[in-house]
Protein backbone atom coordinates (compact mmCIF):
# COMPACT_ATOMS: atom_id res chain seq x y z
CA UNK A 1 -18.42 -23.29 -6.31
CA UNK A 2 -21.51 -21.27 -7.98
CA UNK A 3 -24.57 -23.63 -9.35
CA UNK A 4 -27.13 -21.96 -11.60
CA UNK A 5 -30.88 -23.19 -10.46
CA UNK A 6 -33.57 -24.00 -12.85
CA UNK A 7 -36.83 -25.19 -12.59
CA UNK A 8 -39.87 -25.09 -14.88
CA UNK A 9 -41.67 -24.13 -12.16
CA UNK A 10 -40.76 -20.45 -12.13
CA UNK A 11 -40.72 -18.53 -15.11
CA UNK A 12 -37.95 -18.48 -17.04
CA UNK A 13 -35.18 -15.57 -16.82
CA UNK A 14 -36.82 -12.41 -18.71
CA UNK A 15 -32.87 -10.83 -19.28
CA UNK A 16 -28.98 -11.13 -17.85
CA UNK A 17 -30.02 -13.32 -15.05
CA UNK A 18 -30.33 -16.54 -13.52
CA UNK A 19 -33.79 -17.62 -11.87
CA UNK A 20 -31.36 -18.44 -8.67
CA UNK A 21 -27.46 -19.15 -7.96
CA UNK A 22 -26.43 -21.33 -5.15
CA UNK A 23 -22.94 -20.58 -3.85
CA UNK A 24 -21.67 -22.87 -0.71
CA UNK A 25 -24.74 -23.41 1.05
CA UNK A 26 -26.32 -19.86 -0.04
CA UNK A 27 -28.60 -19.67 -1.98
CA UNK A 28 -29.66 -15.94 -3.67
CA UNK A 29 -32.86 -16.08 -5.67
CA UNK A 30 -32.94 -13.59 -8.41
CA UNK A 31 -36.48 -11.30 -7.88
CA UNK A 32 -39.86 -12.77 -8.97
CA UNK A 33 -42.40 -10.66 -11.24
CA UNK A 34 -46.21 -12.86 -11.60
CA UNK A 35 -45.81 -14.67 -14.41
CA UNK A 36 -47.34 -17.63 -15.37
CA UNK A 37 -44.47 -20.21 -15.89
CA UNK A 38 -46.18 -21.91 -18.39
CA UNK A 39 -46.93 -19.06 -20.60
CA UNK A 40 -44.61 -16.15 -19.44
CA UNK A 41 -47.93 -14.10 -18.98
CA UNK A 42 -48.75 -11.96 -16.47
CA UNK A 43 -51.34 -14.06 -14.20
CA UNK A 44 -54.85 -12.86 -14.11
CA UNK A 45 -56.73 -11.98 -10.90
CA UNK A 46 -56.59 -9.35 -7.57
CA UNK A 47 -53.24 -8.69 -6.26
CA UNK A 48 -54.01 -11.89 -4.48
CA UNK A 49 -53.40 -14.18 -7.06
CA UNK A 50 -50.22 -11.62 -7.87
CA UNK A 51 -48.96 -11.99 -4.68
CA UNK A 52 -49.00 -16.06 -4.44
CA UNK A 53 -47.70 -16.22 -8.33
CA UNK A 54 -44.60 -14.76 -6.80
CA UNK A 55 -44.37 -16.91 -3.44
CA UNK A 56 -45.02 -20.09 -5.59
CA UNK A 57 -42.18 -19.10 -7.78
CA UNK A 58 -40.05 -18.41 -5.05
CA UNK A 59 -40.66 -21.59 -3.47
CA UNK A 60 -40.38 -23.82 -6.84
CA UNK A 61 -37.17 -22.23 -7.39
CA UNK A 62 -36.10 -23.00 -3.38
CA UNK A 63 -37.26 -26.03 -3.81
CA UNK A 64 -35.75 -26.96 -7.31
CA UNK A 65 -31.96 -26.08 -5.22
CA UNK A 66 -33.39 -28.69 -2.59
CA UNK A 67 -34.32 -26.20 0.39
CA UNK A 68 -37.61 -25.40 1.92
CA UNK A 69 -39.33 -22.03 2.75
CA UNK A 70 -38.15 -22.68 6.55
CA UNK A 71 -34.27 -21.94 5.34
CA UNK A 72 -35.17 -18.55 3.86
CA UNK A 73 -33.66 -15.91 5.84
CA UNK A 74 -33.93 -13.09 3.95
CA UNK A 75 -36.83 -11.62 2.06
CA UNK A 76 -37.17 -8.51 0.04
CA UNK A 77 -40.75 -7.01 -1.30
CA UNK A 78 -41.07 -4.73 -4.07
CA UNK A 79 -44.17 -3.02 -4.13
CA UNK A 80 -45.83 -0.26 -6.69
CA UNK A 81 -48.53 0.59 -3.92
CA UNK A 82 -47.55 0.11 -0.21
CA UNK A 83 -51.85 0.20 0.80
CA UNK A 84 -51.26 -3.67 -0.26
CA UNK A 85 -48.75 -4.39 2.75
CA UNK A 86 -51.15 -5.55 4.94
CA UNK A 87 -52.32 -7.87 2.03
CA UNK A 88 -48.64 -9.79 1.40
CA UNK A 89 -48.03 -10.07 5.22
CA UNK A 90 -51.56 -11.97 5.45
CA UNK A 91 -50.77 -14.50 2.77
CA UNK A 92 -46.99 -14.73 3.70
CA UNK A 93 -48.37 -15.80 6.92
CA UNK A 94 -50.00 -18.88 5.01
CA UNK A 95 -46.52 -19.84 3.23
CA UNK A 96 -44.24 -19.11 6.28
CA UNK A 97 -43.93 -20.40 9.62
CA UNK A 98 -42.44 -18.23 12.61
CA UNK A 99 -39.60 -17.72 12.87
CA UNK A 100 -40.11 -15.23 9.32
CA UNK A 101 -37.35 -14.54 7.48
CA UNK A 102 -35.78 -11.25 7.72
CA UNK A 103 -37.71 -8.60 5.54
CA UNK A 104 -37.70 -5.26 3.94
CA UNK A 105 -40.68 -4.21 2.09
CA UNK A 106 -39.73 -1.36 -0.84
CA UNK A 107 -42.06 1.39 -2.10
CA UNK A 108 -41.31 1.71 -5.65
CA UNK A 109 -41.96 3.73 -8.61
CA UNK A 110 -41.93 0.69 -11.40
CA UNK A 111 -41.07 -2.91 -11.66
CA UNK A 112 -40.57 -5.19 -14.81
CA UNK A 113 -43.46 -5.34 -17.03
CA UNK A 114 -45.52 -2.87 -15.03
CA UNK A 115 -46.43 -5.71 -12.58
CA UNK A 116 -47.02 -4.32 -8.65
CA UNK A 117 -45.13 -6.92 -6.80
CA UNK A 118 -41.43 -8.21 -7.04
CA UNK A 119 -39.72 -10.70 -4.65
CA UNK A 120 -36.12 -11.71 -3.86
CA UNK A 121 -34.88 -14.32 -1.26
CA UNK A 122 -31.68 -15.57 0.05
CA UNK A 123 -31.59 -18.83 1.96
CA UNK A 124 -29.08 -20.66 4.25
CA UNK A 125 -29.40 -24.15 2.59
CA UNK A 126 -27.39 -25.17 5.15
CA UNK A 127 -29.90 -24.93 7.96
């Protein structure tokens, strides 16, 4: 059985997508751009504040399917400019707890809306 997640504290789908489905106890979070929930803006700030738009989203949207950051098992990062690797594995360190998740990190060309960072997740709700 496949249940769209939705939560107003992500930003909404920007095309053909959902924000996440849950299928079983799998749960596959559709990537994250920085946007401002509220206003579907870009957020302001360093790649910092970039970076922790997109874990927050991520983990309103885990949340919203009633899981926790400790059930993701698989990340995937999306980055413009891999000089800011260093930069998402220090504040991933402040919203994860060892064990991580498995990761890939992706050197790309473009994302959505010329942002620098995207994010995907899938997580084992059932752990």
């Amino acid at each position: 059985m496949r249940q769209v997640i939705k939560t107003d504290g992500a930003p909404s789908a920007i095309g053909t997508y959902s924000q996440a489905v849950k299928s079983g106890n799998t749960l596959y979070v559709s990537g994250q751009i920085p946007l401002d929930p509220a206003t579907m803006e870009i957020v302001d700030g360093d790649m910092d504040a970039k970076i922790r738009r997109v874990f927050d989203s991520l983990k309103a949207i885990v949340e919203a399917a009633g899981g926790s950051f400790d059930q993701v098992v698989q990340l995937t990062i999306y980055l413009t400019d891999l000089n800011h690797f260093p930069l998402v594995n220090e504040v991933m360190a402040e919203y994860f707890d060892q064990p991580y998740p498995a990761r890939a990190a992706v050197g790309v060309a473009a994302l959505p809306k010329g942002v620098p960072v995207e994010m995907d997740a899938i997580v084992d709700l059932a752990t």
